[in-house]
N, C-alpha and C. Protein backbone atom coordinates (compact mmCIF):
# COMPACT_ATOMS: atom_id res chain seq x y z
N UNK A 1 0.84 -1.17 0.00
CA UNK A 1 0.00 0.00 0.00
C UNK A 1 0.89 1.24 0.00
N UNK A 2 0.80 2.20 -1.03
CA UNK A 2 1.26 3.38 -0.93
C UNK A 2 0.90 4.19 -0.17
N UNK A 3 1.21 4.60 0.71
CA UNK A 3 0.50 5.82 2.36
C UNK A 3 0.99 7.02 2.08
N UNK A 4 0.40 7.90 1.80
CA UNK A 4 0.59 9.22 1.82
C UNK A 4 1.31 9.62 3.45
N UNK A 5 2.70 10.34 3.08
CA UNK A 5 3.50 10.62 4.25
C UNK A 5 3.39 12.30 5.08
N UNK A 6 2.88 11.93 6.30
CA UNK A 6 2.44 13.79 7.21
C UNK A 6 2.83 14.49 6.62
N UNK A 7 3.94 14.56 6.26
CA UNK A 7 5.04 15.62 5.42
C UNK A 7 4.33 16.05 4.29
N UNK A 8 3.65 15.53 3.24
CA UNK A 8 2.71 15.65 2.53
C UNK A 8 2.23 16.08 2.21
N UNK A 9 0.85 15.52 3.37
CA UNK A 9 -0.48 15.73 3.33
C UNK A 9 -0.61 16.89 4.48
N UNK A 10 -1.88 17.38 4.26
CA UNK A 10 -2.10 18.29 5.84
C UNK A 10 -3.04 17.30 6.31
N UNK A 11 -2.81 17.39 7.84
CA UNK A 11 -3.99 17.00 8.70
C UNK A 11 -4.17 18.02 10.01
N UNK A 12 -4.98 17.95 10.10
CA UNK A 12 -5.94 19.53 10.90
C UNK A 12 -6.79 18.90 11.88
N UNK A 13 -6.20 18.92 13.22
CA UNK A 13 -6.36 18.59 15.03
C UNK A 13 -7.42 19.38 15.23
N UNK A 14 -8.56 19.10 15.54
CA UNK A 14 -9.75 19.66 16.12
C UNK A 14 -9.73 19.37 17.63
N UNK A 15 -10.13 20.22 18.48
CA UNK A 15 -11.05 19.31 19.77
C UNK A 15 -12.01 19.53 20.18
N UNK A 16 -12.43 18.73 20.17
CA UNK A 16 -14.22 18.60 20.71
C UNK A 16 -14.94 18.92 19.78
N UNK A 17 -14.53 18.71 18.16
CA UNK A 17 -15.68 18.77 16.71
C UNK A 17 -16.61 18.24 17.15
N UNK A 18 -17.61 18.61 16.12
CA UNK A 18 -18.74 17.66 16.04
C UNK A 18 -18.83 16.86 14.94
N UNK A 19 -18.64 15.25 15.70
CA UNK A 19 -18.11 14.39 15.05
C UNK A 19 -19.60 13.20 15.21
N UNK A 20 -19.86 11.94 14.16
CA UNK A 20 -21.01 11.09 14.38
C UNK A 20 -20.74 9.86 14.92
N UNK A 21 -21.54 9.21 15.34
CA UNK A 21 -21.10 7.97 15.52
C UNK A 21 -20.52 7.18 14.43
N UNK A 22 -21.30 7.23 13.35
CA UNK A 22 -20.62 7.03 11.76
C UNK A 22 -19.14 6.83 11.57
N UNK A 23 -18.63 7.90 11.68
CA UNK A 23 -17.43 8.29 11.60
C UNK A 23 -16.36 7.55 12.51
N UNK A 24 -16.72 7.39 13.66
CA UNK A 24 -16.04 7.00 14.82
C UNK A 24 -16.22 5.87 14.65
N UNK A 25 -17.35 4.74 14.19
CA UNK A 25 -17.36 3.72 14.64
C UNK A 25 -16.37 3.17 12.99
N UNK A 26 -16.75 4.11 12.25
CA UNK A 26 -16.07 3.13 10.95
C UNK A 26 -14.43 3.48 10.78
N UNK A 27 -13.83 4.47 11.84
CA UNK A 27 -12.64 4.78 12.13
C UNK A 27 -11.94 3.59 13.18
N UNK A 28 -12.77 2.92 14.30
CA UNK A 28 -12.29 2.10 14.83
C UNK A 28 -12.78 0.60 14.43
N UNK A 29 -13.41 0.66 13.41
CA UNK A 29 -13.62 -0.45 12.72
C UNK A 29 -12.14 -0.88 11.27
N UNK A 30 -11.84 0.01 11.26
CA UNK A 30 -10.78 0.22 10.02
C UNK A 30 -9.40 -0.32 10.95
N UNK A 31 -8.96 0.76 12.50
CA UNK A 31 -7.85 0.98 13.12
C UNK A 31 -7.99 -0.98 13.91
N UNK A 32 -9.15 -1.00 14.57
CA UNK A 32 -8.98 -2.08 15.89
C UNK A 32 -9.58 -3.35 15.18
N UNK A 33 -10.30 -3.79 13.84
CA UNK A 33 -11.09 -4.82 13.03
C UNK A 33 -11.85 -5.43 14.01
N UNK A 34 -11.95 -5.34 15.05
CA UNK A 34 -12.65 -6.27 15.86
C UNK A 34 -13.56 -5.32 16.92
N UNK A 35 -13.53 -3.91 16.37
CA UNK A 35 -14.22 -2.94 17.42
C UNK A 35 -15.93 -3.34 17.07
N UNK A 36 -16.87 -3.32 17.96
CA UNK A 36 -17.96 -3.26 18.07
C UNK A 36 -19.04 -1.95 17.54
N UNK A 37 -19.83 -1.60 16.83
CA UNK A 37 -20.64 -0.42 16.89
C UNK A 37 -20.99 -0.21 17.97
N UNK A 38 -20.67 1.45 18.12
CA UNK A 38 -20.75 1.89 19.34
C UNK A 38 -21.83 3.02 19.69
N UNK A 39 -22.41 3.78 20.37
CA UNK A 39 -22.97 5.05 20.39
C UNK A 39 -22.05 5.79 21.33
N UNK A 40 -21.32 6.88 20.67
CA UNK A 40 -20.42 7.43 21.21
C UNK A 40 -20.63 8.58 21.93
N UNK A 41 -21.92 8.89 21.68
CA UNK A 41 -23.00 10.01 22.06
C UNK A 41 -22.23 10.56 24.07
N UNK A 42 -22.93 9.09 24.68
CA UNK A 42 -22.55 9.13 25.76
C UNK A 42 -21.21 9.43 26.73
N UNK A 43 -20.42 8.76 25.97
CA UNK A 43 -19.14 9.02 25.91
C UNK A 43 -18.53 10.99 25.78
N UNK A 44 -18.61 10.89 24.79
CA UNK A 44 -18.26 12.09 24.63
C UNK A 44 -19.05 13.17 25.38
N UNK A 45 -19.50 13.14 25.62
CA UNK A 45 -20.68 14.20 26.32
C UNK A 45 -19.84 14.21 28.17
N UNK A 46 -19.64 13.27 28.51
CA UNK A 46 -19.00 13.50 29.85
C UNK A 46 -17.61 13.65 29.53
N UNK A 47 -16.99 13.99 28.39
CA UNK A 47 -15.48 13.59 28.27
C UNK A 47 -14.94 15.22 28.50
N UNK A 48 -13.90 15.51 29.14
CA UNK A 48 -13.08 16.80 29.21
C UNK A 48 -12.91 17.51 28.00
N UNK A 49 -12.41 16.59 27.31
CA UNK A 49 -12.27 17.29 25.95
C UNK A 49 -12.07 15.89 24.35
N UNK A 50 -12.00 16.02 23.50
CA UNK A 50 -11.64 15.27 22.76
C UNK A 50 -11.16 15.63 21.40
N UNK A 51 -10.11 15.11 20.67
CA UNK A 51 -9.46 15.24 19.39
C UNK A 51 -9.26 14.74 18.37
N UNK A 52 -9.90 15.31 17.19
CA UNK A 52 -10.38 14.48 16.06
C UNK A 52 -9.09 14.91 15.14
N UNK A 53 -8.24 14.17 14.19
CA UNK A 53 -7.28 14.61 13.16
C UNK A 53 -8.18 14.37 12.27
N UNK A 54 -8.64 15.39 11.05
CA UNK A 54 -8.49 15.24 10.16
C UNK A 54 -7.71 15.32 8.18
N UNK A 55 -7.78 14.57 7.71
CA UNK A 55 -7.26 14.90 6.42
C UNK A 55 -8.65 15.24 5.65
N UNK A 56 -8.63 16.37 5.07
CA UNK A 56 -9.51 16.91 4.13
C UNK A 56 -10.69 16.47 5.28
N UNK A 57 -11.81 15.99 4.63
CA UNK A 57 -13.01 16.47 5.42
C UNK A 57 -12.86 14.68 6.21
N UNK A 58 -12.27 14.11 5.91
CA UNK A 58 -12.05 12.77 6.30
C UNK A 58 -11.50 12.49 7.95
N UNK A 59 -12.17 11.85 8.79
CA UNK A 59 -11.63 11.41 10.44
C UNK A 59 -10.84 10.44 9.97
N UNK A 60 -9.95 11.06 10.22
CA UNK A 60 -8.10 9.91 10.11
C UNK A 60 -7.74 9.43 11.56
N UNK A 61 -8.20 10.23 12.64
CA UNK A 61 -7.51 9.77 14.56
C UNK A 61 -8.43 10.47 15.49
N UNK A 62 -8.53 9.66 16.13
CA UNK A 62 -9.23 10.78 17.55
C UNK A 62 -8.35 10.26 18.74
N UNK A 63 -8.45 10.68 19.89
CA UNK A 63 -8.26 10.29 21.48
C UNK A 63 -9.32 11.01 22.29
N UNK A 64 -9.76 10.52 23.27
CA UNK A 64 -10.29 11.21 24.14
C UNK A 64 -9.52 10.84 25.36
N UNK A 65 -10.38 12.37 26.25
CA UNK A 65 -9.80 12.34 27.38
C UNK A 65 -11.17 12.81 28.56
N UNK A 66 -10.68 11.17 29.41
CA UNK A 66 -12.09 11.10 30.47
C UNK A 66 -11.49 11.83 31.25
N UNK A 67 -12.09 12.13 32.34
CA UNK A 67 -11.46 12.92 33.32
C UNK A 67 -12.35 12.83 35.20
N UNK A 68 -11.22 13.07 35.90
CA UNK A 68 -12.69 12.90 37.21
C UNK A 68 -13.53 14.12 38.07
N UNK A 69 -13.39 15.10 36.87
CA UNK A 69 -13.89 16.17 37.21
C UNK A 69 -13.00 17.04 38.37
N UNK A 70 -11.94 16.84 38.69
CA UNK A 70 -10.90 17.29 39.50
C UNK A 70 -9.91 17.45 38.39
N UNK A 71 -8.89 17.36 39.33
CA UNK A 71 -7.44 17.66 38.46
C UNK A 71 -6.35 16.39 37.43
N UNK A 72 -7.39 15.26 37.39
CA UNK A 72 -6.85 14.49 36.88
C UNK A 72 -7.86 13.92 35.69
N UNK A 73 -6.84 13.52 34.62
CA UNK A 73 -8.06 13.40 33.54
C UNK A 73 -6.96 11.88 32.65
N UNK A 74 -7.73 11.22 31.76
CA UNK A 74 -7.17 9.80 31.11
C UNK A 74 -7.45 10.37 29.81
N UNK A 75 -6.28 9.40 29.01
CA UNK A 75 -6.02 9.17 28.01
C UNK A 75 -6.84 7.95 27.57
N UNK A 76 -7.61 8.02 26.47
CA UNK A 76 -8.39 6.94 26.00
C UNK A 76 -8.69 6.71 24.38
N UNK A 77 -8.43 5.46 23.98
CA UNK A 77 -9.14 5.73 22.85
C UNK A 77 -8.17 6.13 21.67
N UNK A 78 -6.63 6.56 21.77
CA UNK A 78 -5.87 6.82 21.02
C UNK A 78 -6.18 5.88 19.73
N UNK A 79 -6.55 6.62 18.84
CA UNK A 79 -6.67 5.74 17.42
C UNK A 79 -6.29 6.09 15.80
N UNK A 80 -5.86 5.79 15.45
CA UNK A 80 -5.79 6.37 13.96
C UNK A 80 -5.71 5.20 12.69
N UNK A 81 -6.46 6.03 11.84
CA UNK A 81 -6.71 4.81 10.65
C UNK A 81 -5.57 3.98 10.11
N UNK A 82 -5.68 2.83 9.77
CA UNK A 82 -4.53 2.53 9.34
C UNK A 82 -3.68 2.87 8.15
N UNK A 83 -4.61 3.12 7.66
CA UNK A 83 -3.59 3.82 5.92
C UNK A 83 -3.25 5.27 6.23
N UNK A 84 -3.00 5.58 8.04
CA UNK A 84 -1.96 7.01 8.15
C UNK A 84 -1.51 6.81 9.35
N UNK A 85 -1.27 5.59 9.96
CA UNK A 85 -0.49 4.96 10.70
C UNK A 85 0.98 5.78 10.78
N UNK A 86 1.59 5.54 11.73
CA UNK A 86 3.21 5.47 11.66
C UNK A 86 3.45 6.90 10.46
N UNK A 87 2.79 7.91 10.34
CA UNK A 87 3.24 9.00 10.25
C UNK A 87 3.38 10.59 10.86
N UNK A 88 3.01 10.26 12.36
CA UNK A 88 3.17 11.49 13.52
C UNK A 88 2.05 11.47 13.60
N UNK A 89 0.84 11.00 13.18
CA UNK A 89 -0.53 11.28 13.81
C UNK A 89 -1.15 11.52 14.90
N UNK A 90 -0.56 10.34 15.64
CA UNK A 90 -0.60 9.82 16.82
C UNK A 90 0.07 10.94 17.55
N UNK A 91 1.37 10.82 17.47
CA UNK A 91 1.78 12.18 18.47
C UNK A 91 0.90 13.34 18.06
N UNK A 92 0.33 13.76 17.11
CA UNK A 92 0.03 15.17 17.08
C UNK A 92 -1.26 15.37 18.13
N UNK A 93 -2.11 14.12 17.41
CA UNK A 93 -3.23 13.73 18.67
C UNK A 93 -3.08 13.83 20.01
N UNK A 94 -2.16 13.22 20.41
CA UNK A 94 -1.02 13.26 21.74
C UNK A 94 -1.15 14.75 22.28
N UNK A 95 -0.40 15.75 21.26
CA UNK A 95 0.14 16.69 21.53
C UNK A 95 -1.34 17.77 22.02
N UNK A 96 -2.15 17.66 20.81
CA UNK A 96 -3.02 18.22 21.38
C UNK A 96 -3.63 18.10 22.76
N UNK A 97 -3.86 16.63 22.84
CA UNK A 97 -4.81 15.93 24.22
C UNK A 97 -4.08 17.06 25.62
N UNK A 98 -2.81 16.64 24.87
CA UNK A 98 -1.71 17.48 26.40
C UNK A 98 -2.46 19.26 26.49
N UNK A 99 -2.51 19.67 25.45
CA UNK A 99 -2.35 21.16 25.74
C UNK A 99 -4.18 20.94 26.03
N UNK A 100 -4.86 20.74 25.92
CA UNK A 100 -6.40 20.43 26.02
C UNK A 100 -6.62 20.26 27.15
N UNK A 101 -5.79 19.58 27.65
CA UNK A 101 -6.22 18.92 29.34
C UNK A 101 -5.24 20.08 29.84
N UNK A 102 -4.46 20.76 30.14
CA UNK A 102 -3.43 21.67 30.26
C UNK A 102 -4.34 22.82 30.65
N UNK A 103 -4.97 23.70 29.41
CA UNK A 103 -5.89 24.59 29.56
C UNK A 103 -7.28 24.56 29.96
N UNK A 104 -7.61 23.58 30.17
CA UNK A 104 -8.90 23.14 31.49
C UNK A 104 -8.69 22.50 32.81
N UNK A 105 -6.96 23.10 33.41
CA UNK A 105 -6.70 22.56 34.71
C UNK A 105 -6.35 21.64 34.90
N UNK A 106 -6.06 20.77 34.18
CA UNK A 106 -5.77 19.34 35.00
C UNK A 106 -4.03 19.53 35.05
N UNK A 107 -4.26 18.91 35.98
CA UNK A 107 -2.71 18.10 37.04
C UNK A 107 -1.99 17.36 36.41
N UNK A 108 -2.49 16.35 36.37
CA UNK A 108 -2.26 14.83 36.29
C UNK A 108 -3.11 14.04 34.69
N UNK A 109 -2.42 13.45 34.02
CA UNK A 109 -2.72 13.17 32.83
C UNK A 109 -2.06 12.01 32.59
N UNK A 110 -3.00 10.74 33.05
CA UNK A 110 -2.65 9.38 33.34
C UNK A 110 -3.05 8.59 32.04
N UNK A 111 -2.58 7.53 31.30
CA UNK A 111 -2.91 6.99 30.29
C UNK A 111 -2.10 4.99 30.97
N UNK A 112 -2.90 4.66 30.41
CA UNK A 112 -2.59 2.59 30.31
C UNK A 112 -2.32 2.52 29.29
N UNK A 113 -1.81 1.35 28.57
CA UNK A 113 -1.09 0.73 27.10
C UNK A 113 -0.67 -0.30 27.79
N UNK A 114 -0.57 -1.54 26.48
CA UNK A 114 0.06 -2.69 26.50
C UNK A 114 1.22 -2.00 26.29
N UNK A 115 2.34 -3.21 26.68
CA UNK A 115 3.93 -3.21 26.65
C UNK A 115 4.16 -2.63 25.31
N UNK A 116 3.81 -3.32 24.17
CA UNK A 116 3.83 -3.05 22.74
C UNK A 116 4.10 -1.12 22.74
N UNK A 117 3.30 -0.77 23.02
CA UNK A 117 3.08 0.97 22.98
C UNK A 117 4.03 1.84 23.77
N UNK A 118 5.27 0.87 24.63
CA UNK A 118 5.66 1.73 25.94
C UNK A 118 6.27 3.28 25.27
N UNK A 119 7.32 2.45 23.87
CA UNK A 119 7.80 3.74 22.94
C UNK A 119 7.11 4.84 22.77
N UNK A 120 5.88 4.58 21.92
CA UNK A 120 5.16 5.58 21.62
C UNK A 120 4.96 6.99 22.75
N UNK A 121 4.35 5.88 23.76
CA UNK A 121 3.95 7.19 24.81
C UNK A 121 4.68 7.43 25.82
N UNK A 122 6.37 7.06 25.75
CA UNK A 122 7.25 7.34 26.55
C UNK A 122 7.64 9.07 25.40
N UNK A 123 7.88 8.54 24.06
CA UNK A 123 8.19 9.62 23.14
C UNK A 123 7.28 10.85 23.44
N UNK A 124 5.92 10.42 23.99
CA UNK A 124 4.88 11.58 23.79
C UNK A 124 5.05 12.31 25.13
N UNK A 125 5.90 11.43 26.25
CA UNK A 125 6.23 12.15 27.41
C UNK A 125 5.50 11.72 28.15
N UNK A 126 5.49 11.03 28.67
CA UNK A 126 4.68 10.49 29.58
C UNK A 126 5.38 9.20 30.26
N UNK A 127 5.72 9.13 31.56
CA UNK A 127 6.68 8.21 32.65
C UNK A 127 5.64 7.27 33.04
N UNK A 128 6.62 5.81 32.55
CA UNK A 128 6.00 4.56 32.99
C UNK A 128 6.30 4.48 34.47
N UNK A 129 4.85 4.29 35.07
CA UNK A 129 4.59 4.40 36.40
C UNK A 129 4.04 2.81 36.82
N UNK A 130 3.66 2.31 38.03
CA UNK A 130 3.12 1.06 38.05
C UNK A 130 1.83 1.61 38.50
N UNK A 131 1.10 0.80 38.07
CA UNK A 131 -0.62 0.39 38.36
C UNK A 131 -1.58 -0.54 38.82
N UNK A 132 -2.71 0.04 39.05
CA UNK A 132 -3.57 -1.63 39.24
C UNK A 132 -4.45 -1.61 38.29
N UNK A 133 -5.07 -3.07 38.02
CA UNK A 133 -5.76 -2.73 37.21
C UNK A 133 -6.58 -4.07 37.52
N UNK A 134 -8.07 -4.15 37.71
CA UNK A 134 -9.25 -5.45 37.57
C UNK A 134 -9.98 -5.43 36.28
N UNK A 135 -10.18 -6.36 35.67
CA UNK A 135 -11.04 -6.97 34.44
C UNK A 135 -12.40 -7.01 35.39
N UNK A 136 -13.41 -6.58 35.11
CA UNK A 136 -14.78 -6.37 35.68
C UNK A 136 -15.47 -7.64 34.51
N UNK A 137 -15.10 -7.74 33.66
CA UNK A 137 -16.02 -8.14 32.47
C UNK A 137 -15.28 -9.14 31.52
């Protein structure tokens, strides 16, 4: 597959667009193949803030960021399509989430990942800390 490289193309960081379920679900249907249709309605509506990349009028990445209504808020949801993978997307998404949660107060800006990802979001700045974590489901 030929991938058009960031350098390129433009892509243009929104936060908190108004974005559809449409969009989102056929963005993590493309990125995760095994994502479920979702109604994202809910989600987003309690979320601090959230960040859509797009190319041309097209949703190429989002992340959101939950938060506990105090000074600490999560990283969630980091995603981007696969045919713009592995060209800074991800960090830019990143970059925004940071200054987003930054200028609505928060402290503390905690994110989880498998081992696989430690690079990514060590690069995006962020110190591997230890955690807990229960499977409810």
């Amino acid at each position: 597959m030929n991938t058009p490289d960031a350098k390129i193309f433009d892509v243009v960081y929104r936060i908190s667009p108004p974005v559809t379920n449409d969009e989102l679900n056929q963005l993590f249907a493309d990125a995760w193949g095994n994502a479920e249709p979702t109604n994202f309605r809910p989600i987003l509506e309690r979320s601090l803030a959230y960040v859509c990349a797009y190319h041309a009028a097209r949703l190429i990445g989002f992340v959101n960021l939950a938060w506990d209504g105090g000074v600490h808020a999560f990283v969630l949801d980091t995603t981007v399509h696969t045919e713009f993978q592995r060209r800074g997307i991800g960090r830019g998404l990143m970059e925004k989430a940071v200054e987003a949660a930054s200028e609505r107060g928060v402290e503390w800006l905690h994110v989880d990942y498998e081992p696989h990802l430690q690079d990514f979001y060590d690069k995006c700045g962020f110190k591997n800390t230890r955690a807990g974590l229960i499977r409810l489901k």
